[in-house]
C-alpha atoms as a PDB file:
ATOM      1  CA  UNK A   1     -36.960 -55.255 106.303  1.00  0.00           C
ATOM      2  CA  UNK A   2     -35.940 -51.388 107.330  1.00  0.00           C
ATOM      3  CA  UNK A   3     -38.771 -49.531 108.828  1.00  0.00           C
ATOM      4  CA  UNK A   4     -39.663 -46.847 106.102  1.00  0.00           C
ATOM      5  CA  UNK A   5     -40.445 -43.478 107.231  1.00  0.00           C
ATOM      6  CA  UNK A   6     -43.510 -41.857 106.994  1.00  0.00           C
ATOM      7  CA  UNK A   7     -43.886 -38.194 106.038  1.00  0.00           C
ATOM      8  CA  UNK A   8     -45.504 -36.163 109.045  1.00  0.00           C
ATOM      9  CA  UNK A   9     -48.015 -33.689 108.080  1.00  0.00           C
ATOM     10  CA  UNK A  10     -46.974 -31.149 110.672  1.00  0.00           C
ATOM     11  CA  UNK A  11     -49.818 -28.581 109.987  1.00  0.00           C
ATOM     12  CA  UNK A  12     -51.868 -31.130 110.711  1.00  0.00           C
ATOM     13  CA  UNK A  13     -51.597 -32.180 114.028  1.00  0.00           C
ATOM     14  CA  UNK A  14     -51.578 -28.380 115.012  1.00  0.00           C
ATOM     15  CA  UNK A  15     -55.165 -27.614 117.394  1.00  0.00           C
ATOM     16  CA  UNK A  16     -55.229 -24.620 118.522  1.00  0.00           C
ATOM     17  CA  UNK A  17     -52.099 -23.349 119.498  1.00  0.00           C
ATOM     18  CA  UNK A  18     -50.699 -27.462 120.531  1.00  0.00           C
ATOM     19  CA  UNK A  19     -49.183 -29.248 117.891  1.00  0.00           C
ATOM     20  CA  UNK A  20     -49.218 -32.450 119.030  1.00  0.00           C
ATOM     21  CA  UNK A  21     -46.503 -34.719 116.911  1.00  0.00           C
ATOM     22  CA  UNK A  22     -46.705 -37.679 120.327  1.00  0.00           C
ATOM     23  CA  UNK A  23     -46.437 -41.423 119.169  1.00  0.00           C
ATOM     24  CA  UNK A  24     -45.503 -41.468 115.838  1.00  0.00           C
ATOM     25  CA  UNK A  25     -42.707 -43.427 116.449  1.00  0.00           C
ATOM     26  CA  UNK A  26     -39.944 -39.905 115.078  1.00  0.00           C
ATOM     27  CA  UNK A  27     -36.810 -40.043 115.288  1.00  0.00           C
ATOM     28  CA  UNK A  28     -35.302 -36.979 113.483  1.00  0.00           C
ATOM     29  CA  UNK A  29     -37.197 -34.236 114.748  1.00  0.00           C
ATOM     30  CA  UNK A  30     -38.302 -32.294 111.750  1.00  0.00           C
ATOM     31  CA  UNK A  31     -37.581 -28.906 113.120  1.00  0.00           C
ATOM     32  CA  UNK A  32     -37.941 -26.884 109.998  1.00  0.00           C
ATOM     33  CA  UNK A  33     -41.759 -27.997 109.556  1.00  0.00           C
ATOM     34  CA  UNK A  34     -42.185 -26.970 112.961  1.00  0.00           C
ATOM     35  CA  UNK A  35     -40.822 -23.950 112.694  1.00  0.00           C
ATOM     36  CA  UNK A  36     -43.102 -22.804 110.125  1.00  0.00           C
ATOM     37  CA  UNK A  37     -45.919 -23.343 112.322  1.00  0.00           C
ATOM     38  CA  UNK A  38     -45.832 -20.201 113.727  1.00  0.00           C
ATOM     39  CA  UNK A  39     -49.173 -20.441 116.021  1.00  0.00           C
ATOM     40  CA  UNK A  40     -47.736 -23.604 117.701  1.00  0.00           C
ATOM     41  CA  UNK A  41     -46.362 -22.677 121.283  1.00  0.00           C
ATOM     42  CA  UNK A  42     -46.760 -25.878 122.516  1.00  0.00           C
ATOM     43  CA  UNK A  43     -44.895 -28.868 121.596  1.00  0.00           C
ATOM     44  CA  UNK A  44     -45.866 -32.309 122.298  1.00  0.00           C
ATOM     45  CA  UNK A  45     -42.924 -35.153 121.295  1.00  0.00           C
ATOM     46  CA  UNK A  46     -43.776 -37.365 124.149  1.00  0.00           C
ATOM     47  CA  UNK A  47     -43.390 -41.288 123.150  1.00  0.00           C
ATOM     48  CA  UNK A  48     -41.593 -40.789 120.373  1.00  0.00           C
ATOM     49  CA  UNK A  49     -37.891 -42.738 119.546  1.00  0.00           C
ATOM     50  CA  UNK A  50     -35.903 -39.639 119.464  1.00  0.00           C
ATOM     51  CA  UNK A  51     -32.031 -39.780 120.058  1.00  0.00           C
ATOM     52  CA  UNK A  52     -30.893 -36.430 119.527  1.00  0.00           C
ATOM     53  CA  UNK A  53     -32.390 -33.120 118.770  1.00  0.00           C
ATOM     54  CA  UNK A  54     -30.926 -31.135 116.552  1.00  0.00           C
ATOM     55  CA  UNK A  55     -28.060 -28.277 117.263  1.00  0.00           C
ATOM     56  CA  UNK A  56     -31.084 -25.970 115.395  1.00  0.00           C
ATOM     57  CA  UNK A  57     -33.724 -26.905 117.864  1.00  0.00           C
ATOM     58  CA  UNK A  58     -33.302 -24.008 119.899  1.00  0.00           C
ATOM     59  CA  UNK A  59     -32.665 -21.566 117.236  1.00  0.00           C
ATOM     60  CA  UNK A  60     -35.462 -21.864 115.200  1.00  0.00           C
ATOM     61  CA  UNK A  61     -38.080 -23.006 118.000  1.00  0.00           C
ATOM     62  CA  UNK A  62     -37.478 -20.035 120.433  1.00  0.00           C
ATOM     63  CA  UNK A  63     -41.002 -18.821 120.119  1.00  0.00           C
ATOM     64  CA  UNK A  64     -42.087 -22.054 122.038  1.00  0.00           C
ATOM     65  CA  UNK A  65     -42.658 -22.096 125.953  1.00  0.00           C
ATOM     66  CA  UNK A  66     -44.062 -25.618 126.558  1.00  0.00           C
ATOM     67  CA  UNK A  67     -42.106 -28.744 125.595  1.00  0.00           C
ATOM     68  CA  UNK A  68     -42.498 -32.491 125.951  1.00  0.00           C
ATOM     69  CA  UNK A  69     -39.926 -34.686 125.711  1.00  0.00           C
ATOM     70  CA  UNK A  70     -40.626 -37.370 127.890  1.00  0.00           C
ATOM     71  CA  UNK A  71     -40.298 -40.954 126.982  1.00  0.00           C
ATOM     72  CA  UNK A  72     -37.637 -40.790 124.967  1.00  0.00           C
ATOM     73  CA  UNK A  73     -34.179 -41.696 124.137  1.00  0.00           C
ATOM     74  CA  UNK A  74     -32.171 -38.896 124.481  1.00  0.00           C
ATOM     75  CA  UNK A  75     -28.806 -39.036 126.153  1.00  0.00           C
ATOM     76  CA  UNK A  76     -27.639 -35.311 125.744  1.00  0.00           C
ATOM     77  CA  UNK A  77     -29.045 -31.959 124.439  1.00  0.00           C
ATOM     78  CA  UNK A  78     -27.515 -29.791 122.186  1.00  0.00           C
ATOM     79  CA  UNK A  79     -26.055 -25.870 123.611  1.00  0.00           C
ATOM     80  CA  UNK A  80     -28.235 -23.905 121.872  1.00  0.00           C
ATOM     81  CA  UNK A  81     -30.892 -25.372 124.063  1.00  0.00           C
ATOM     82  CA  UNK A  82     -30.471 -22.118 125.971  1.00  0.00           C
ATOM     83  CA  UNK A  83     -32.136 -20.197 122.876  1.00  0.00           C
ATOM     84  CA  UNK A  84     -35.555 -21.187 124.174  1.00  0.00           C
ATOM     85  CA  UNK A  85     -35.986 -17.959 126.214  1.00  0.00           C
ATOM     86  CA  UNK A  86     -39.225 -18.446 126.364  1.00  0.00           C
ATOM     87  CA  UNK A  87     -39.635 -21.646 127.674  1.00  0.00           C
ATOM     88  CA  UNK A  88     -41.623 -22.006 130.833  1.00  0.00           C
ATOM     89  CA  UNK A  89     -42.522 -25.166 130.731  1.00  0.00           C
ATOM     90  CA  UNK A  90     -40.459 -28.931 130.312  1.00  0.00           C
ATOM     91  CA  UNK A  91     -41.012 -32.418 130.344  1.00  0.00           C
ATOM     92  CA  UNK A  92     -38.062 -34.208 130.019  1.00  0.00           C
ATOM     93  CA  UNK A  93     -39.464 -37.424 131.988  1.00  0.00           C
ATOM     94  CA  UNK A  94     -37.809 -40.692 131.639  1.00  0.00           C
ATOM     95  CA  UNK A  95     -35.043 -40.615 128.983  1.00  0.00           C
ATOM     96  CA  UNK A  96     -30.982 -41.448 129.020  1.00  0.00           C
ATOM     97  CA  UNK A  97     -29.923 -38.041 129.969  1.00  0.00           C
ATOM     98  CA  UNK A  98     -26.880 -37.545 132.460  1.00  0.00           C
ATOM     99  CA  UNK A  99     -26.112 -33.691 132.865  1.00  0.00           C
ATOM    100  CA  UNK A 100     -28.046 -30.480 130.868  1.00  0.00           C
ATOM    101  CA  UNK A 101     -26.266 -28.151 128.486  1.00  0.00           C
ATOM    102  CA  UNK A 102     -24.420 -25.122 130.379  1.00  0.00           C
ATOM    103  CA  UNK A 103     -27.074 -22.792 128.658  1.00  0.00           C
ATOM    104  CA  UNK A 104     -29.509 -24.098 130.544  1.00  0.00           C
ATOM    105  CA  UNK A 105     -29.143 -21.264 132.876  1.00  0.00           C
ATOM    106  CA  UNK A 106     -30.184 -18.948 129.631  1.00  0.00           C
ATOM    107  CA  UNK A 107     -33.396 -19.951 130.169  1.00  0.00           C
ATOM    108  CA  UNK A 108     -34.560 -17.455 132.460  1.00  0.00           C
ATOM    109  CA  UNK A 109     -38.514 -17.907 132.461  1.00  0.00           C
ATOM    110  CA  UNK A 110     -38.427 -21.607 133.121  1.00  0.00           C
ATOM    111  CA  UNK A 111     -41.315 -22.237 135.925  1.00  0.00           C
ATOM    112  CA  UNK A 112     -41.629 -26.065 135.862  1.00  0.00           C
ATOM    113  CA  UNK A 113     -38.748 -29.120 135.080  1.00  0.00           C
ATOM    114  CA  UNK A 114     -39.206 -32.668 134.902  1.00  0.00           C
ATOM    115  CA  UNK A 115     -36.175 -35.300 135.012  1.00  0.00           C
ATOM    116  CA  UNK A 116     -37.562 -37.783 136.905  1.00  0.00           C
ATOM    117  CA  UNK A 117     -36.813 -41.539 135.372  1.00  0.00           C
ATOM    118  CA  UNK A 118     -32.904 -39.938 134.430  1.00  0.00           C
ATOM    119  CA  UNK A 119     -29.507 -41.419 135.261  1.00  0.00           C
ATOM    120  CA  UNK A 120     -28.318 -37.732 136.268  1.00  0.00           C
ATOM    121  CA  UNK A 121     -25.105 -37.586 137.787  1.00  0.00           C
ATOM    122  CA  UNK A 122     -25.120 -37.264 141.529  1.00  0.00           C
ATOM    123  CA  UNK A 123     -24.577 -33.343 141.580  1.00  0.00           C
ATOM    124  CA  UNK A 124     -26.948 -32.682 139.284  1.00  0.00           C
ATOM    125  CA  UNK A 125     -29.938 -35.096 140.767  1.00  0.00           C
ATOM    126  CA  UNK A 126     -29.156 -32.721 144.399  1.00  0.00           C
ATOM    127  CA  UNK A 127     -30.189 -29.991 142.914  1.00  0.00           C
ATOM    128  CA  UNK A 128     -32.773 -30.782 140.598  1.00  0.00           C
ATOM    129  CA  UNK A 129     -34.729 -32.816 143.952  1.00  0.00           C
ATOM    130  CA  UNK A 130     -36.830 -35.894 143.602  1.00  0.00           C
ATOM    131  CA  UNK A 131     -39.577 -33.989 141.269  1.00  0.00           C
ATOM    132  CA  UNK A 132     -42.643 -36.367 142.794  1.00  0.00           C
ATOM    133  CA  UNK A 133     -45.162 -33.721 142.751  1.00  0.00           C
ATOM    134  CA  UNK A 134     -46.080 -30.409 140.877  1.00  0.00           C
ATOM    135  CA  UNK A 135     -44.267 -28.305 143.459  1.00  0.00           C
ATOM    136  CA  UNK A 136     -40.913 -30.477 143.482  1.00  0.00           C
ATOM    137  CA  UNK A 137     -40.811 -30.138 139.753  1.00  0.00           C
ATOM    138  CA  UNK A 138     -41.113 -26.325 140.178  1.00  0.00           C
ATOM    139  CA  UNK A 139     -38.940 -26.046 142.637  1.00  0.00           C
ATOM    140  CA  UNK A 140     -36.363 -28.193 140.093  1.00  0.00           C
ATOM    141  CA  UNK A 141     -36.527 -25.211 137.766  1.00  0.00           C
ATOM    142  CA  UNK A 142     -36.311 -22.788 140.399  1.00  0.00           C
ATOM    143  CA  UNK A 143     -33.067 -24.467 141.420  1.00  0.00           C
ATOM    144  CA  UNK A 144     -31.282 -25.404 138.222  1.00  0.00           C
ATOM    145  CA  UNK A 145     -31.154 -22.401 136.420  1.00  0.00           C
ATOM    146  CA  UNK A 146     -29.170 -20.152 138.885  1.00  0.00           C
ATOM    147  CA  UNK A 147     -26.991 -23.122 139.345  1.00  0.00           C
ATOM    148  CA  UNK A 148     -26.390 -23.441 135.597  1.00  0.00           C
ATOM    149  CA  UNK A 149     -25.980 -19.126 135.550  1.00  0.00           C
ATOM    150  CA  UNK A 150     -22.971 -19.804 138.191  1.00  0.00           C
ATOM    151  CA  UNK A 151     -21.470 -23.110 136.574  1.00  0.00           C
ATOM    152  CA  UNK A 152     -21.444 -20.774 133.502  1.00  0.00           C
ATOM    153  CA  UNK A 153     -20.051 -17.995 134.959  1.00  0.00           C
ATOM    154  CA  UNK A 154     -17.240 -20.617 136.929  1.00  0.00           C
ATOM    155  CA  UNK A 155     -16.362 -22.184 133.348  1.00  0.00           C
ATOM    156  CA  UNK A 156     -16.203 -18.467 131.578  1.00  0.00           C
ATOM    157  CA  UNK A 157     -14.272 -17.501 134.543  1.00  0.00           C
ATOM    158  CA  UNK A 158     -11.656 -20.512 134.071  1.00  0.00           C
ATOM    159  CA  UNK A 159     -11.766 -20.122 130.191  1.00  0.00           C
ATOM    160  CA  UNK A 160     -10.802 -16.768 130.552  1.00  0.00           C
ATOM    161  CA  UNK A 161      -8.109 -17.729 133.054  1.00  0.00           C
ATOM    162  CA  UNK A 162      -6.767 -20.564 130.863  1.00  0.00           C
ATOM    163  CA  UNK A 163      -6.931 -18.424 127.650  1.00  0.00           C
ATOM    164  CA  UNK A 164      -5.201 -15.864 129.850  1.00  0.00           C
ATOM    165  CA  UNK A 165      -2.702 -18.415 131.246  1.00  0.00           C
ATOM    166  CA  UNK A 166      -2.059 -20.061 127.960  1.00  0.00           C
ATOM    167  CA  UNK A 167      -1.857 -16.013 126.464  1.00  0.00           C
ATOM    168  CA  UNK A 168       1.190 -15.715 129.073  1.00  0.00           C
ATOM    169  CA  UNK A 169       2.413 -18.807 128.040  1.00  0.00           C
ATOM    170  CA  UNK A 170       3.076 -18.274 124.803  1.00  0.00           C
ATOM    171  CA  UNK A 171       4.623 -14.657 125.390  1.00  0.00           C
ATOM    172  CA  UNK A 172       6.809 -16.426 127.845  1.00  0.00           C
ATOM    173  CA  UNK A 173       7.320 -19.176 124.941  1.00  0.00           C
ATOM    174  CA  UNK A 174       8.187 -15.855 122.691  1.00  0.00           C
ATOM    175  CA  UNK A 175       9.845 -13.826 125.141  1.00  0.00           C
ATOM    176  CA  UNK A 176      12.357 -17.752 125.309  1.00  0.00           C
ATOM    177  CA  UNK A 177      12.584 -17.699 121.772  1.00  0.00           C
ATOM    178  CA  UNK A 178      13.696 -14.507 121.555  1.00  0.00           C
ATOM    179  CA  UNK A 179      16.160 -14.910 124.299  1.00  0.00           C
ATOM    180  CA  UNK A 180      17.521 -17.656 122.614  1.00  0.00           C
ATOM    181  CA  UNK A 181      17.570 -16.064 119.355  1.00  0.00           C
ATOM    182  CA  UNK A 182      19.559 -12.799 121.039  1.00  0.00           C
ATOM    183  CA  UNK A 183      21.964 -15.324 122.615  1.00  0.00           C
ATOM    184  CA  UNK A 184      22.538 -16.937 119.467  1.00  0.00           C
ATOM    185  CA  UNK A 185      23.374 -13.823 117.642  1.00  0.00           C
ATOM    186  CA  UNK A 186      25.250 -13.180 120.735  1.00  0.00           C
ATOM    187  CA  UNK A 187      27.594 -16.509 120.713  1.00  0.00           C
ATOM    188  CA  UNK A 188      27.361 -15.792 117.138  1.00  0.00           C
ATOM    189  CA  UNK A 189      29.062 -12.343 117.704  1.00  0.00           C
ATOM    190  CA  UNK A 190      31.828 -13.587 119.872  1.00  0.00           C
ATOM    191  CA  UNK A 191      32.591 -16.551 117.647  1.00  0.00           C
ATOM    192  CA  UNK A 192      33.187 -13.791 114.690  1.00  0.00           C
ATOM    193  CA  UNK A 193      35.030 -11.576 116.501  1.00  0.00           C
ATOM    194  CA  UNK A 194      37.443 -14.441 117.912  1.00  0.00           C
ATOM    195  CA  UNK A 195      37.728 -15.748 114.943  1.00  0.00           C
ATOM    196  CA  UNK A 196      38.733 -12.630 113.634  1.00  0.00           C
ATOM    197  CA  UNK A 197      41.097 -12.281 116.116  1.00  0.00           C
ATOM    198  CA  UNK A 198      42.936 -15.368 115.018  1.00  0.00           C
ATOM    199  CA  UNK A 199      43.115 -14.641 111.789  1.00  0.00           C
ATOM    200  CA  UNK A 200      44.597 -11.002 112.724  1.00  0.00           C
ATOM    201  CA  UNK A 201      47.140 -13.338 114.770  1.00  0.00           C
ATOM    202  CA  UNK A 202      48.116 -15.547 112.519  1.00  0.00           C
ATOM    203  CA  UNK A 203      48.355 -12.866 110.486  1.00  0.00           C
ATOM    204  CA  UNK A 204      50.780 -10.666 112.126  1.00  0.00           C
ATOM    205  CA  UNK A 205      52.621 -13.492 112.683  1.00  0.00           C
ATOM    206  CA  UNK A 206      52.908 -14.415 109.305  1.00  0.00           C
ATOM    207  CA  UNK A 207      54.105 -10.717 108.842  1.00  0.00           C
ATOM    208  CA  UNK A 208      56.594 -10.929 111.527  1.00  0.00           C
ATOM    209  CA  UNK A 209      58.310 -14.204 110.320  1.00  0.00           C
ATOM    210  CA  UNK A 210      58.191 -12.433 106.578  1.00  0.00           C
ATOM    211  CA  UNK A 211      59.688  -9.343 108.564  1.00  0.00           C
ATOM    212  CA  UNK A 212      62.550 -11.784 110.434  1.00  0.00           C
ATOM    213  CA  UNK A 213      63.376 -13.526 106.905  1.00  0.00           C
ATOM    214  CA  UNK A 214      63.918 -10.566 105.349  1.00  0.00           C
ATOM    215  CA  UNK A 215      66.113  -8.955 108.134  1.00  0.00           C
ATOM    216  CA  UNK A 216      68.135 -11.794 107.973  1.00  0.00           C
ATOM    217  CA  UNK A 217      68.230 -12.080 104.123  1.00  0.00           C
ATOM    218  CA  UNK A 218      69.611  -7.951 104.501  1.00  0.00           C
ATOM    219  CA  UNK A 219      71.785  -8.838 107.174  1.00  0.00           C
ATOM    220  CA  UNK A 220      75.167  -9.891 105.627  1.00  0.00           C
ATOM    221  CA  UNK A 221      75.074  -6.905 103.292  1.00  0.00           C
ATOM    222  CA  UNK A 222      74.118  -4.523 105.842  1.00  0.00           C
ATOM    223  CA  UNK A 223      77.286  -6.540 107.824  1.00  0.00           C
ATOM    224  CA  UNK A 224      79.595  -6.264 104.912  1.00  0.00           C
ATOM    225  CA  UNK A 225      78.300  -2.591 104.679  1.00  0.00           C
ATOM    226  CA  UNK A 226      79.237  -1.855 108.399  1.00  0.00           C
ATOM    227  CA  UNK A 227      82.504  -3.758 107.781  1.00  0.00           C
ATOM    228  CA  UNK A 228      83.656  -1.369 105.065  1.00  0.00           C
ATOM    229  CA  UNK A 229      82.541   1.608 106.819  1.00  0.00           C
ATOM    230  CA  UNK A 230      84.889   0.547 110.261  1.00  0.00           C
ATOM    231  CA  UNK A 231      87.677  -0.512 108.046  1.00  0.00           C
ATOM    232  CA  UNK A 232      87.251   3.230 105.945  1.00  0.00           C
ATOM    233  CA  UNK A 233      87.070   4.582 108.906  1.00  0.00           C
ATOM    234  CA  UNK A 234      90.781   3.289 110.741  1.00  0.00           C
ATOM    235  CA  UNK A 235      92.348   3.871 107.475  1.00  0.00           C
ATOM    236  CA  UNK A 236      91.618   7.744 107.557  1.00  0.00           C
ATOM    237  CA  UNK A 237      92.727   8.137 110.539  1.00  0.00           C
ATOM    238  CA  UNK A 238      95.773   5.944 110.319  1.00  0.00           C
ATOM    239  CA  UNK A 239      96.884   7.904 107.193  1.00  0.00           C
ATOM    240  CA  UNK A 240      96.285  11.232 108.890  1.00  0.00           C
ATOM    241  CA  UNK A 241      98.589  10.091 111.578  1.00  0.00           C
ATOM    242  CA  UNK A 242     101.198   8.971 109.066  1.00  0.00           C
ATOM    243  CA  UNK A 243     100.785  12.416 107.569  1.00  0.00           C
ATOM    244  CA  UNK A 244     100.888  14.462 111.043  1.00  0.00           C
ATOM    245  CA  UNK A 245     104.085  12.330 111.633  1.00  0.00           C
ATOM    246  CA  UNK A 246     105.789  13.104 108.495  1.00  0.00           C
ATOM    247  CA  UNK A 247     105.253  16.443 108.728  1.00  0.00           C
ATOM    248  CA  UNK A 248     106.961  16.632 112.620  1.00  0.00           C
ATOM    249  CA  UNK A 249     109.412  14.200 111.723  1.00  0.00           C
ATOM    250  CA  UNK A 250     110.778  16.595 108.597  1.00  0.00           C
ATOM    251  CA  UNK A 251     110.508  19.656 110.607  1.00  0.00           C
ATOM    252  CA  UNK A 252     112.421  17.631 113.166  1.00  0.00           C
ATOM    253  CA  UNK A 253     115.049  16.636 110.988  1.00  0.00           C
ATOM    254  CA  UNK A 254     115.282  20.546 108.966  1.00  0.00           C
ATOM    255  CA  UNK A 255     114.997  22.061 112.934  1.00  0.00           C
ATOM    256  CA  UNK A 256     117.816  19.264 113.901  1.00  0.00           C
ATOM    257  CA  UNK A 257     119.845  20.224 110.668  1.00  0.00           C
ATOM    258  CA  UNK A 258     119.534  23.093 111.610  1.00  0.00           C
ATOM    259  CA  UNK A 259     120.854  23.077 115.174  1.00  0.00           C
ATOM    260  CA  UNK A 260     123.713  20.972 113.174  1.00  0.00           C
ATOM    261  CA  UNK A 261     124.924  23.831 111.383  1.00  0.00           C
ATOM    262  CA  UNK A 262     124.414  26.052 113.840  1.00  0.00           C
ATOM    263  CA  UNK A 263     126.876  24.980 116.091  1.00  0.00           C
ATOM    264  CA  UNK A 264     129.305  22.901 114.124  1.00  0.00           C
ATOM    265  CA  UNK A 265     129.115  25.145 110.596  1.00  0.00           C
ATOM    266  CA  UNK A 266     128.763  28.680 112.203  1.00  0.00           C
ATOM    267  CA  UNK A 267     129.728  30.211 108.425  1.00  0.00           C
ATOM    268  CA  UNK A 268     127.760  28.226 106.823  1.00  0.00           C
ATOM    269  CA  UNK A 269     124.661  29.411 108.906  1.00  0.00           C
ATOM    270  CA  UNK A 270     125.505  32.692 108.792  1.00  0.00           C
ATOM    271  CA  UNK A 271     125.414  32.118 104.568  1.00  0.00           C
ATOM    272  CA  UNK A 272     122.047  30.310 104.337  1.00  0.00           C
ATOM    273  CA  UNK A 273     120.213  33.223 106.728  1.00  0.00           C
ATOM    274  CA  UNK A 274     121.838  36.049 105.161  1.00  0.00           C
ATOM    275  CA  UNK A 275     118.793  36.381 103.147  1.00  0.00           C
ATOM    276  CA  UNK A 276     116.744  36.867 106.168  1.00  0.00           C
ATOM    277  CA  UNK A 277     115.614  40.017 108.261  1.00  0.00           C
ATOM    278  CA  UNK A 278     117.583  40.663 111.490  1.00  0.00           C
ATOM    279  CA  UNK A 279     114.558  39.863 113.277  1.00  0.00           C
ATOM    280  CA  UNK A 280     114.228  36.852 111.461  1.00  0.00           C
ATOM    281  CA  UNK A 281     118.089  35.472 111.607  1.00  0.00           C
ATOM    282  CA  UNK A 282     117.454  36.718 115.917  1.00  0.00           C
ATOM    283  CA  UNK A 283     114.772  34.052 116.898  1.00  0.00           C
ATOM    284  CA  UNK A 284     116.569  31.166 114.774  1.00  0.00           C
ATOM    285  CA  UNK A 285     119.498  31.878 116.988  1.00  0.00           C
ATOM    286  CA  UNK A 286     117.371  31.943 120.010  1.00  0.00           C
ATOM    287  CA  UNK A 287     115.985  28.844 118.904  1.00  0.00           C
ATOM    288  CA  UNK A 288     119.250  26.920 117.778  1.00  0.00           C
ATOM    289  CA  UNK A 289     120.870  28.364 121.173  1.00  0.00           C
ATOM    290  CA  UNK A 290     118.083  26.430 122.898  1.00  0.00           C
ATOM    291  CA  UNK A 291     118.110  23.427 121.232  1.00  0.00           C
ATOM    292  CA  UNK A 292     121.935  23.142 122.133  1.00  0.00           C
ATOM    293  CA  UNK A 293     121.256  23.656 125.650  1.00  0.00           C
ATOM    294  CA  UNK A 294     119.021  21.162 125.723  1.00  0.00           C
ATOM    295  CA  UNK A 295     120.649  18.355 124.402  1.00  0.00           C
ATOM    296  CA  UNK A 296     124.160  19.515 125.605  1.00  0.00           C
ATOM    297  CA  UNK A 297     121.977  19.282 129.505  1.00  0.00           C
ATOM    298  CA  UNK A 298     120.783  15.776 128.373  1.00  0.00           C
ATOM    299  CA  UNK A 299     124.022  14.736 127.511  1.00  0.00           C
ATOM    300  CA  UNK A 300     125.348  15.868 130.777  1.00  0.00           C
ATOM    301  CA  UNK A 301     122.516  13.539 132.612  1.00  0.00           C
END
């Protein structure tokens, strides 16, 4: 059958200012009664089947500065063990423990420590001595705390660093992301901007063949155009020719008509000029006169 728990009295077992709660067989510590017991300054849970003391114990029991927890169970103790300022005194004789809390060093006033009958790690059992007598138990107390106020000081030391370490990790992690994110916008950029590029290309060169087809849709009317324009232009000119020609040819023949008459029809000249001035009728005889020469001298050749 299960063991059924009997309801401790705490006020009590209080004498004086020692409240005395020692084999009762407890296994929760009732902290809260205890508490209320304000006169109590010395604890007594010696031979008890405690396990664990509560993460209040320290809290609420800090007026306390004599404890006994020896034959026990107790494997650990919880951090705010360090609230018991003024502790001067503790048994902590034959139990399960290993190591003490790191605010062990907290407790500043500590005078006497007992861990004899403790599987302490090996560190921990160099420091705290063999605690045979009175003195080596006082010495134990004398020697743990400062060694608990530098393994405190070590671990804040290398939580600060790693806080600091992991701090500058993740602004390097940031400062990366960023980075990438800058690149990205970056390749991002480029990719537009090419791909604008193309499309201005392909563009253009859609333009250009539009451009080409065109020209060459204009072309035979701009030939048959030019071809009109040079044909225009020969026939002018051929028919100004034909016109210059005329023109010489009939003064040739009137000039060679003349010349005719002139020397074969001498009255007949005379007749046709009568109506013009002396001056006049003077140079066409100077002219007809030279016109005979000359062919009369190319008949001679």
């Amino acid at each position: 059958m299960p063991k059924v728990k009997v309801k401790i009295n705490v006020k009590e077992r209080l004498e004086d200012n020692v409240l005395d709660l020692s084999l009762l067989e407890i296994e929760d510590i009732p902290v809260r009664d205890i508490a209320e017991v304000k006169r109590a300054t010395v604890l007594d849970l010696s031979s008890n089947n405690i396990r664990f003391i509560p993460k209040n114990f320290g809290t609420h029991l800090s007026h306390i500065y004599r404890i006994d927890l020896s034959k026990n169970q107790l494997r650990f103790l919880p951090d705010d063990f360090g609230n018991l300022t003024n502790l001067k005194h503790l048994d902590l004789y034959n139990n399960q423990l290993e190591h003490l809390p790191i605010t062990f060093g907290h407790l500043s006033k500590l005078k006497y420590l007992d861990l004899k009958a403790n599987p302490l790690n090996p560190a921990l059992q160099k420091i705290i001595g063999p605690c045979i007598t009175g003195k080596d138990c006082q010495n134990a107390a004398k020697n743990v705390v400062p060694y608990y106020i530098d393994l405190e000081k070590k671990l804040i030391y290398e939580k600060r660093k790693k806080a600091e370490r992991e701090e500058k990790e993740r602004e390097l992690e940031a400062e990366r992301q960023r980075e990438e994110k800058r690149l990205a916008k970056k390749a991002a950029r480029k990719e537009r901007k090419l791909l604008e590029k193309q499309q201005a290309e392909e563009e253009n060169l859609i333009s250009n063949d539009n451009e080409i087809k065109e020209s060459l849709s204009d072309e035979p009317e701009s030939n048959n155009k030019q071809n009109v324009s040079v044909k225009s232009v020969p026939s002018t000119s051929l028919n100004f020719v034909k016109l210059i020609i005329r023109i010489f040819l009939f003064f040739f023949i009137i000039i060679m008509l003349g010349a005719i008459i002139f020397k074969y029809l001498p009255t007949q000249f005379n007749a046709i000029t009568s109506f013009l001035s002396d001056r006049q009728r003077k140079v066409f005889y100077n002219l007809f006169e030279r016109i005979d020469e000359s062919v009369q001298y190319f008949t001679n050749k």
